[in-house]
PDB file of N, CA and C in Angstrom:
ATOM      1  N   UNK A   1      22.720 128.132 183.449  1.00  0.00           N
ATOM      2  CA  UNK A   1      22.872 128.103 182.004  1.00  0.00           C
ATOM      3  C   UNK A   1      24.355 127.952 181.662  1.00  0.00           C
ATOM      4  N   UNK A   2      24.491 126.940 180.759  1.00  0.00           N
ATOM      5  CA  UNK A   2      26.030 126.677 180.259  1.00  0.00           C
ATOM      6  C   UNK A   2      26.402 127.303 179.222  1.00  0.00           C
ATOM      7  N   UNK A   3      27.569 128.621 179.022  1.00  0.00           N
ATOM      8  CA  UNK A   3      27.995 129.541 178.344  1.00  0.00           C
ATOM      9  C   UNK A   3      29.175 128.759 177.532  1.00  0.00           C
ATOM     10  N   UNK A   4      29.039 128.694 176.037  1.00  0.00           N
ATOM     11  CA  UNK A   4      29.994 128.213 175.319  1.00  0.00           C
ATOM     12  C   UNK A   4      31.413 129.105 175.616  1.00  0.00           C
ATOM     13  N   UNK A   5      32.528 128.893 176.007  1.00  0.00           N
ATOM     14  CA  UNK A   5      33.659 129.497 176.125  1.00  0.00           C
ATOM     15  C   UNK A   5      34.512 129.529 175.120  1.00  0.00           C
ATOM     16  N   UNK A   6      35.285 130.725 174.745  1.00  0.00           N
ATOM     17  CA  UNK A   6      36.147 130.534 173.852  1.00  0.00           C
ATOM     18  C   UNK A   6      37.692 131.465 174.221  1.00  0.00           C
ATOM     19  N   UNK A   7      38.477 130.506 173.605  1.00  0.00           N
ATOM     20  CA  UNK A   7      39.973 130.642 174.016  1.00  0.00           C
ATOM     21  C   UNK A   7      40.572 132.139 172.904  1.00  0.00           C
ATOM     22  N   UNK A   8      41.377 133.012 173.019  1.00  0.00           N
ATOM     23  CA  UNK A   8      41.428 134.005 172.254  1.00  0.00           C
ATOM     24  C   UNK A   8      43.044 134.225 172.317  1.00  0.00           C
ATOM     25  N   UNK A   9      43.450 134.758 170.957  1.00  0.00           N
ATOM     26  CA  UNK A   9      44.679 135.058 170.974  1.00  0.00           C
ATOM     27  C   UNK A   9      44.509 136.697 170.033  1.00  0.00           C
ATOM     28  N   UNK A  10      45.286 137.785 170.948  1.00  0.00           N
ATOM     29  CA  UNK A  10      45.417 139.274 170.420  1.00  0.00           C
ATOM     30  C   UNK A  10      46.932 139.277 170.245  1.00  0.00           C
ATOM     31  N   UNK A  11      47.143 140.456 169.242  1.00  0.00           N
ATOM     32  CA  UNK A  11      48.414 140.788 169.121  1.00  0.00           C
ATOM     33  C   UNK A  11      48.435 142.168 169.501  1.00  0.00           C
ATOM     34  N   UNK A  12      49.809 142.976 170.309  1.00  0.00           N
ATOM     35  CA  UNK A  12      49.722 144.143 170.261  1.00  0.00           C
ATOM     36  C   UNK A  12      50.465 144.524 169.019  1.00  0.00           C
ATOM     37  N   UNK A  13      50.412 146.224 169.437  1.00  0.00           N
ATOM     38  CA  UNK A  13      51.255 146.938 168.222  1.00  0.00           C
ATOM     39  C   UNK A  13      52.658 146.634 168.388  1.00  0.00           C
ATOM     40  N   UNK A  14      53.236 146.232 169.249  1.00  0.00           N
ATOM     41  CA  UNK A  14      54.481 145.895 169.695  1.00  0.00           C
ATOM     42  C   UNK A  14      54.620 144.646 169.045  1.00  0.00           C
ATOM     43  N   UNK A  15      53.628 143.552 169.211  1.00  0.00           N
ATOM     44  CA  UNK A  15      53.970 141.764 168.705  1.00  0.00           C
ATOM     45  C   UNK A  15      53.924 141.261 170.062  1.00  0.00           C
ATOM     46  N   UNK A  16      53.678 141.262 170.911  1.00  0.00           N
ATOM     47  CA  UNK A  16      53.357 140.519 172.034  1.00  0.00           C
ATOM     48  C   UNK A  16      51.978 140.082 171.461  1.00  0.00           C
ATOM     49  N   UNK A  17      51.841 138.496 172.268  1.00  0.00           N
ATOM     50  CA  UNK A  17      50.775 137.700 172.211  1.00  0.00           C
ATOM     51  C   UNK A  17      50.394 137.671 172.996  1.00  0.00           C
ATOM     52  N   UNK A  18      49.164 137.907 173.679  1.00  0.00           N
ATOM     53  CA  UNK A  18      48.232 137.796 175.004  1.00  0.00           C
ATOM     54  C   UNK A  18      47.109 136.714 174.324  1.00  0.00           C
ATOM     55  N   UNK A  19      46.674 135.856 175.544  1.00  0.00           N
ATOM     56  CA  UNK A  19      45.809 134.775 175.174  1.00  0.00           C
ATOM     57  C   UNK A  19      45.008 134.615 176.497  1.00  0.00           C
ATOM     58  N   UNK A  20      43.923 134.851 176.384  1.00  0.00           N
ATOM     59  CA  UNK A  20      42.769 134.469 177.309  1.00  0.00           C
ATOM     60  C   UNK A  20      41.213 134.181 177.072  1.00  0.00           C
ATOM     61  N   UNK A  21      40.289 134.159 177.617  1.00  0.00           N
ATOM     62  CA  UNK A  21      39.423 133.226 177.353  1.00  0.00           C
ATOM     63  C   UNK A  21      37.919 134.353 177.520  1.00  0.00           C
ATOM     64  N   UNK A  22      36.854 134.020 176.953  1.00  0.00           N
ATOM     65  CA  UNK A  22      35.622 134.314 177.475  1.00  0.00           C
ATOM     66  C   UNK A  22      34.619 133.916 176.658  1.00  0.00           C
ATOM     67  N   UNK A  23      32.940 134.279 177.078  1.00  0.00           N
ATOM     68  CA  UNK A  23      32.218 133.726 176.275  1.00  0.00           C
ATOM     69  C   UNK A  23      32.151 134.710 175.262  1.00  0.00           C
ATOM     70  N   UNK A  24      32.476 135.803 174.937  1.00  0.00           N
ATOM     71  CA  UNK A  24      32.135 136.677 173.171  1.00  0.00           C
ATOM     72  C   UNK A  24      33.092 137.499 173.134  1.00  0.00           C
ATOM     73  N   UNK A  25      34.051 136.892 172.299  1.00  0.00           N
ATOM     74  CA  UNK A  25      35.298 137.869 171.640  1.00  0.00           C
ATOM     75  C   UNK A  25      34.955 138.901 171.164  1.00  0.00           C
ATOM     76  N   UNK A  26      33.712 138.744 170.499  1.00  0.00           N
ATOM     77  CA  UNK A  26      33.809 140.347 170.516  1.00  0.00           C
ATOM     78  C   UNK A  26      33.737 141.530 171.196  1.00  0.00           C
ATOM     79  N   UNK A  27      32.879 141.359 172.258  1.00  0.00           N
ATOM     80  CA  UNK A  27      32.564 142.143 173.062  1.00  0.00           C
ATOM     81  C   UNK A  27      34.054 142.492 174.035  1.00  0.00           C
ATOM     82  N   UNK A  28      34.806 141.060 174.362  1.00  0.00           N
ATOM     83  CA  UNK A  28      35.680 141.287 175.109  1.00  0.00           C
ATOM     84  C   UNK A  28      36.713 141.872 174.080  1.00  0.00           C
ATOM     85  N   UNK A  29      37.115 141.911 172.854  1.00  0.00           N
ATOM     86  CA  UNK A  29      38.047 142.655 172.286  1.00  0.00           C
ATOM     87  C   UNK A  29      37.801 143.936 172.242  1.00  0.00           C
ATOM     88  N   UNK A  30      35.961 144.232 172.168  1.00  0.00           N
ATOM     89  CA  UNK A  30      35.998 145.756 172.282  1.00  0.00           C
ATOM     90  C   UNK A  30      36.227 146.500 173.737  1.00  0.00           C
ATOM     91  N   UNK A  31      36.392 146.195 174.737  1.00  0.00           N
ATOM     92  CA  UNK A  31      36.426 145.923 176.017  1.00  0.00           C
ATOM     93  C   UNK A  31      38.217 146.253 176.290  1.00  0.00           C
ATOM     94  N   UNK A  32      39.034 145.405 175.883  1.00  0.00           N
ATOM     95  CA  UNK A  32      40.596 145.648 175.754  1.00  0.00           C
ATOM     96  C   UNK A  32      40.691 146.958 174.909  1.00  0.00           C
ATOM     97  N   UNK A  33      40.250 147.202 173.833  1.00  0.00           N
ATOM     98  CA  UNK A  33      40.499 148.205 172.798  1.00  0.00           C
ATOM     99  C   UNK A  33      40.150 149.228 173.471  1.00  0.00           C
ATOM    100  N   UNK A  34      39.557 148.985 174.239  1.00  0.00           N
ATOM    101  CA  UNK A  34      39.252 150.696 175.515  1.00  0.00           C
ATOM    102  C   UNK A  34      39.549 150.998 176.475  1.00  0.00           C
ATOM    103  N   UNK A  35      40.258 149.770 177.154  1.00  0.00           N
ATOM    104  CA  UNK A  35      41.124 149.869 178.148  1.00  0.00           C
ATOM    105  C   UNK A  35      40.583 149.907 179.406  1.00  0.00           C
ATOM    106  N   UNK A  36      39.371 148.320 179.258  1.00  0.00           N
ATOM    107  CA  UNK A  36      38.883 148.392 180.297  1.00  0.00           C
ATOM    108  C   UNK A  36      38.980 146.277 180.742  1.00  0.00           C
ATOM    109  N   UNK A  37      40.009 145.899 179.936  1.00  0.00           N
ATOM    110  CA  UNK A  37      40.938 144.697 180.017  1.00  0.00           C
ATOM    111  C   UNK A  37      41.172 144.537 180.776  1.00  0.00           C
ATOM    112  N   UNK A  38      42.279 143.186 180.513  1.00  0.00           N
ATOM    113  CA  UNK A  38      43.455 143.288 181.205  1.00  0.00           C
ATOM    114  C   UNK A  38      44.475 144.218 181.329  1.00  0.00           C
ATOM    115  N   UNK A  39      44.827 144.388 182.173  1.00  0.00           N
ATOM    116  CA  UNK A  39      46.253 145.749 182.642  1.00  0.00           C
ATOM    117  C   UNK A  39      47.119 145.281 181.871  1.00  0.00           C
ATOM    118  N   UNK A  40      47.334 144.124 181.441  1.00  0.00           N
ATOM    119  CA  UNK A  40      48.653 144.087 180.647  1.00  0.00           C
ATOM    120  C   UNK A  40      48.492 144.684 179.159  1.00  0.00           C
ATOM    121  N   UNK A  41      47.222 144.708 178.517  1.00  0.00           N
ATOM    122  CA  UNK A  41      46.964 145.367 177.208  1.00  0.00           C
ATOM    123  C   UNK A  41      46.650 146.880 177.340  1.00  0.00           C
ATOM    124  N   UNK A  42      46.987 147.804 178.503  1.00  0.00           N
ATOM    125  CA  UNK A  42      46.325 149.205 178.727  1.00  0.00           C
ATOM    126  C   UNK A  42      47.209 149.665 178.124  1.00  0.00           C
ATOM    127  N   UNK A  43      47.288 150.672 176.998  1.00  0.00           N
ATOM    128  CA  UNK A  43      48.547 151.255 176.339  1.00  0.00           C
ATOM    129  C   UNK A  43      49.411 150.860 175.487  1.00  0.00           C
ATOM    130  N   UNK A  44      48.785 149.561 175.349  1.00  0.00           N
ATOM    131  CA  UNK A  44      50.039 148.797 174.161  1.00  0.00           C
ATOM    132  C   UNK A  44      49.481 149.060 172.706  1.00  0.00           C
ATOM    133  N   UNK A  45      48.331 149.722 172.211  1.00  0.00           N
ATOM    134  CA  UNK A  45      47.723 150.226 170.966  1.00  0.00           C
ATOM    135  C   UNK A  45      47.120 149.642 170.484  1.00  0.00           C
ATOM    136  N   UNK A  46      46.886 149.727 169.501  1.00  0.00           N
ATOM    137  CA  UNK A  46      45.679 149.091 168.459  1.00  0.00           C
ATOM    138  C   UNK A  46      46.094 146.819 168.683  1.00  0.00           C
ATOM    139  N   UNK A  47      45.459 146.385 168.937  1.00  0.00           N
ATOM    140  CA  UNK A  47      44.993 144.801 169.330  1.00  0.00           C
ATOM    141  C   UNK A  47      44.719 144.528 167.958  1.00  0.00           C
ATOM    142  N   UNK A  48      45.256 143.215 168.056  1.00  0.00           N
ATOM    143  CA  UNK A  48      44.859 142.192 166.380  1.00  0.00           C
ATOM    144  C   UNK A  48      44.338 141.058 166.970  1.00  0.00           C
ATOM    145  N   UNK A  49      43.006 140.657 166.961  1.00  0.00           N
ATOM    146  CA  UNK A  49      42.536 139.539 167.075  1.00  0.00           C
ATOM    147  C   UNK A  49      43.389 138.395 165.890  1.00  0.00           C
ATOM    148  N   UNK A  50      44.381 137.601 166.583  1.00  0.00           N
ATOM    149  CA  UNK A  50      44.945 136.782 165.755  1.00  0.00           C
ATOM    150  C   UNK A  50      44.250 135.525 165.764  1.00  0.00           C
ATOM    151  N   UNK A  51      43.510 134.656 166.513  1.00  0.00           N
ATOM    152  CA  UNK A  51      43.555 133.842 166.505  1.00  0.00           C
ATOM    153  C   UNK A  51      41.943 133.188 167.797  1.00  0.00           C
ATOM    154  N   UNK A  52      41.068 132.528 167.883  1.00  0.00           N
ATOM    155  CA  UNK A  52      39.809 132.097 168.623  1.00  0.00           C
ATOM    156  C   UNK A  52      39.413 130.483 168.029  1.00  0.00           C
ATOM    157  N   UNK A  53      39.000 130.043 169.234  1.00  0.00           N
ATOM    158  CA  UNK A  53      38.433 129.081 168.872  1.00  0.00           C
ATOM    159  C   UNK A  53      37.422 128.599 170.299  1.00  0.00           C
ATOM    160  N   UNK A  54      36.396 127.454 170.132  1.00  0.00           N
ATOM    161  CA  UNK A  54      36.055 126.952 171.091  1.00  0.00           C
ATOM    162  C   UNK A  54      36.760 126.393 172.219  1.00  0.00           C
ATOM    163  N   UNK A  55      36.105 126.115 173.199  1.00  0.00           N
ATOM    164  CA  UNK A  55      36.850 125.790 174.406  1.00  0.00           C
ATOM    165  C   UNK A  55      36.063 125.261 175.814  1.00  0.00           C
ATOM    166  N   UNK A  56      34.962 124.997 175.298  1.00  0.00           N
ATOM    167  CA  UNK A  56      34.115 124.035 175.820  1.00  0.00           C
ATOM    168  C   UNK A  56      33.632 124.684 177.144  1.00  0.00           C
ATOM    169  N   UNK A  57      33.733 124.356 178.494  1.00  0.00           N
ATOM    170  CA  UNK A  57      32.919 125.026 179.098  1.00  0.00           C
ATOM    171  C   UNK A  57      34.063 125.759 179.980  1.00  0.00           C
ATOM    172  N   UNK A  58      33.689 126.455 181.439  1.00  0.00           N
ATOM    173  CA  UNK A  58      34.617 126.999 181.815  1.00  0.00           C
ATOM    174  C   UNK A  58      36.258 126.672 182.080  1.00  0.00           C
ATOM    175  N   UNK A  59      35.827 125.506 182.779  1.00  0.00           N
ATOM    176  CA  UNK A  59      36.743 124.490 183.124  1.00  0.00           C
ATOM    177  C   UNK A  59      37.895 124.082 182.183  1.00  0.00           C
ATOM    178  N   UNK A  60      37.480 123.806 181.264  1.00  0.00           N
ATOM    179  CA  UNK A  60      38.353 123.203 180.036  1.00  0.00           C
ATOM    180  C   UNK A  60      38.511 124.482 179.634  1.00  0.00           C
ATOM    181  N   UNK A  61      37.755 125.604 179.172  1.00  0.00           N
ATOM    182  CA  UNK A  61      38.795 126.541 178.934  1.00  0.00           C
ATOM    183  C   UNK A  61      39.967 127.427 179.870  1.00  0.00           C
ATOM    184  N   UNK A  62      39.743 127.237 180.895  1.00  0.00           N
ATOM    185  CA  UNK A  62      40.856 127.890 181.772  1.00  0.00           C
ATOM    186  C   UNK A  62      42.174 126.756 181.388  1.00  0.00           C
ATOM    187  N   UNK A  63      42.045 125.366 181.309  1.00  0.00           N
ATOM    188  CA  UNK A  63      42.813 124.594 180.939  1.00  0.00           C
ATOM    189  C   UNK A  63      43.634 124.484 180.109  1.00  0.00           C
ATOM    190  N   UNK A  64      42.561 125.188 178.995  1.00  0.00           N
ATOM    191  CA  UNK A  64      43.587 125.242 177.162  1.00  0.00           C
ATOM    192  C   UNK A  64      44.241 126.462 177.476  1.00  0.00           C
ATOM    193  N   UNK A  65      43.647 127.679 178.325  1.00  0.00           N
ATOM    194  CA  UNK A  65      44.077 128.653 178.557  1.00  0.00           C
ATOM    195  C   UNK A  65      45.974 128.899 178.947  1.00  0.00           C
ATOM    196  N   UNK A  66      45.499 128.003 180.330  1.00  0.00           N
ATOM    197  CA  UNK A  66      47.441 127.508 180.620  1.00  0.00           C
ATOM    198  C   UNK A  66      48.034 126.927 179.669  1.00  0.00           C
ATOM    199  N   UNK A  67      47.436 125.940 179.167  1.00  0.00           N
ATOM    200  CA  UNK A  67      48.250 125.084 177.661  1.00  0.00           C
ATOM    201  C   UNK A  67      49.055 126.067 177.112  1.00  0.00           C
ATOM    202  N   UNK A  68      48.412 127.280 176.717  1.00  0.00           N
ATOM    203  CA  UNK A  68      48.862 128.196 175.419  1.00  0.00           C
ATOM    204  C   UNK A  68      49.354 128.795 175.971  1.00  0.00           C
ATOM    205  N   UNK A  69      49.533 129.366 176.959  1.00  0.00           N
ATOM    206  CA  UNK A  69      50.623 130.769 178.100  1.00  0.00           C
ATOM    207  C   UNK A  69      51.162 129.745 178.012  1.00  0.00           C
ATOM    208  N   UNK A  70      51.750 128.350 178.337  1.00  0.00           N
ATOM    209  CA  UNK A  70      52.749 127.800 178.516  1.00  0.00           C
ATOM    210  C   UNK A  70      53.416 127.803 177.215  1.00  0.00           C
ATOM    211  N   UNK A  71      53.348 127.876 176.410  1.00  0.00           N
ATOM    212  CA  UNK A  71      53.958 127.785 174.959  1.00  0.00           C
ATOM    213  C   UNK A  71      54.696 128.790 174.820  1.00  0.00           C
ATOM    214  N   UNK A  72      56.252 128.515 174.159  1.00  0.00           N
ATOM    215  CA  UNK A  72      56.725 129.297 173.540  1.00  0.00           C
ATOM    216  C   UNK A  72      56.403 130.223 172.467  1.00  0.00           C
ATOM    217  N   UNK A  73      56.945 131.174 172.627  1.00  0.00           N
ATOM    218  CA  UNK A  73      56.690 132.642 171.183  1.00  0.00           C
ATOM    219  C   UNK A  73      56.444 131.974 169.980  1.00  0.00           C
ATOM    220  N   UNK A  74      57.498 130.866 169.767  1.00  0.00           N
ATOM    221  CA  UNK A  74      57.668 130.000 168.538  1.00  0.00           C
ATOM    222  C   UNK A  74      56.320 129.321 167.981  1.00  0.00           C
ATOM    223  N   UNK A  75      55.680 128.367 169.583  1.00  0.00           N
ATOM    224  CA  UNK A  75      55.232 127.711 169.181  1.00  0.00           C
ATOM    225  C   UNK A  75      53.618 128.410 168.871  1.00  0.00           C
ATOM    226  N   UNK A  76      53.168 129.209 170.022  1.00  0.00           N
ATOM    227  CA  UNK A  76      52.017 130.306 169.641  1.00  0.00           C
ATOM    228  C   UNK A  76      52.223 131.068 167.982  1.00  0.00           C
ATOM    229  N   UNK A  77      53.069 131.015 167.719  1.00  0.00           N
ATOM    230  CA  UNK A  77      53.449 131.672 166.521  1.00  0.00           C
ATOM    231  C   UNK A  77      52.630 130.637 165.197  1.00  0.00           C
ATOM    232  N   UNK A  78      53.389 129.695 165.572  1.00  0.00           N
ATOM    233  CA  UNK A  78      52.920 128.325 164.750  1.00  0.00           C
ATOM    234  C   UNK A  78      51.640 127.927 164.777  1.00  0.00           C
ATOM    235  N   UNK A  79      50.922 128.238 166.559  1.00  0.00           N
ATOM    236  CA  UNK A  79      49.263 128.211 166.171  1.00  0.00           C
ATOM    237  C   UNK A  79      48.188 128.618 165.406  1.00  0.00           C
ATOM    238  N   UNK A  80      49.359 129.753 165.460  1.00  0.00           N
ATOM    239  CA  UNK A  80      48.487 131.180 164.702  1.00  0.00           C
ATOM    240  C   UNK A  80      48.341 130.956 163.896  1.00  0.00           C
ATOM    241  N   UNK A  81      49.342 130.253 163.096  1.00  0.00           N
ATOM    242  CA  UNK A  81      49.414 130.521 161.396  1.00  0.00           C
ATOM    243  C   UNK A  81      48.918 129.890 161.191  1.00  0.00           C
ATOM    244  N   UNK A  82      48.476 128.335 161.722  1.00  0.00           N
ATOM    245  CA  UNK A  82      48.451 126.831 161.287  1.00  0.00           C
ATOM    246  C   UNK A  82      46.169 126.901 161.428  1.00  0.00           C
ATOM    247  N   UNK A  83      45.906 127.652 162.167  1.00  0.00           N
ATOM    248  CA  UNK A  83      44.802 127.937 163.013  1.00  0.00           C
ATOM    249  C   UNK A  83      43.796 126.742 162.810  1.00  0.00           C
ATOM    250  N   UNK A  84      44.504 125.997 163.779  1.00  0.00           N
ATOM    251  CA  UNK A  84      43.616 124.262 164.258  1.00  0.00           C
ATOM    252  C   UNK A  84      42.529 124.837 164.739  1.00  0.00           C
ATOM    253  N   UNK A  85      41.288 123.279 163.828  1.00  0.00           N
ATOM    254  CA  UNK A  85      40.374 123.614 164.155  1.00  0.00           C
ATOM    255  C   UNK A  85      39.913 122.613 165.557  1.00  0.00           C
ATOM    256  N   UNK A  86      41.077 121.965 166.101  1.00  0.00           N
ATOM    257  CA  UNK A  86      40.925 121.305 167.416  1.00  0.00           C
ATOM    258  C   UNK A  86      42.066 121.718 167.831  1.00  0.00           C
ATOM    259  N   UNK A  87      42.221 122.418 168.797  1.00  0.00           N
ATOM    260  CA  UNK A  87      43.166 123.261 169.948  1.00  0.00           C
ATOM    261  C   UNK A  87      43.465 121.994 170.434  1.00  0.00           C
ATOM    262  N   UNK A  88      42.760 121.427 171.427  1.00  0.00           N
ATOM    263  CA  UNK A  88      43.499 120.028 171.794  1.00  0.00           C
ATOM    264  C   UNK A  88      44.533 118.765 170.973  1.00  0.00           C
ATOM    265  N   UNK A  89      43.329 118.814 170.262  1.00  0.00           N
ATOM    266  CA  UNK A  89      44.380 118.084 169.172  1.00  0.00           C
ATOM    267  C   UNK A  89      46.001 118.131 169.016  1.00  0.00           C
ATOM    268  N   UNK A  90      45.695 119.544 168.355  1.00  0.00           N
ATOM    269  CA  UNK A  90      46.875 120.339 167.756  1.00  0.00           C
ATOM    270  C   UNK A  90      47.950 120.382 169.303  1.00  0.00           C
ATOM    271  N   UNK A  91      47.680 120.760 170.743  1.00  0.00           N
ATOM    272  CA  UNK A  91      48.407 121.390 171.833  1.00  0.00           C
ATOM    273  C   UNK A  91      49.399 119.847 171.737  1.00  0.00           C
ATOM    274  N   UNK A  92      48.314 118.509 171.474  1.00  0.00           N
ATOM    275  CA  UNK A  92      49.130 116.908 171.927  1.00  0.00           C
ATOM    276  C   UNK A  92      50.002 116.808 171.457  1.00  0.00           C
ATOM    277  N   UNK A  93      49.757 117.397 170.042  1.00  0.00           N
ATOM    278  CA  UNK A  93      50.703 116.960 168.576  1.00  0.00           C
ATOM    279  C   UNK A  93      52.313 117.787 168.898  1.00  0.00           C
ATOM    280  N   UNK A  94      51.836 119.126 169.549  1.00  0.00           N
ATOM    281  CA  UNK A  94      53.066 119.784 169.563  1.00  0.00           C
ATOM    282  C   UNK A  94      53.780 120.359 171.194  1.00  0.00           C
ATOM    283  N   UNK A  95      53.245 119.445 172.036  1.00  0.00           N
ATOM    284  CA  UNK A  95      53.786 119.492 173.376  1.00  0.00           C
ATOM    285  C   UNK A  95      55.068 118.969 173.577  1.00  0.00           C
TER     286      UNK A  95
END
């Protein structure tokens, strides 16, 4: 069975951006919020879902995944705000 994937961007209480992927943000945000995540979000406080979108199947999302860790503070910043409704699109336009 093919699981729609989706790409995710959290904020901590600090302002760090963490971005990773799965099939139900929600479940996986409630999942970080308890500190049963990633190690890099254990202790950093209350999480802001900033930002989700599709991301097609696994493959392509591990892909958009690197796209966006590769991005500067600046430019993740600019995703956020701008919140394309084609991630690809948007990554071409501003690579």
């Amino acid at each position: 069975m093919e699981h729609n994937w989706q790409l995710y961007m959290l904020q901590t209480a600090a302002g760090m951006i963490y971005t990773g992927i799965t099939t139900d943000v929600t479940r996986r945000l409630q999942q970080h919020q308890q500190g049963r995540g990633a190690r890099a979000l254990r202790g950093k406080g209350p999480l802001t879902l900033m930002f989700h979108c599709a991301a097609g199947d696994r493959a392509a999302a591990s892909r958009l995944e690197y796209r966006v860790k590769q991005l500067s503070r600046t430019r993740k910043l600019l995703l956020i705000a701008q919140q394309p409704p084609c991630l690809p699109a948007w990554l071409t336009q501003h690579d």
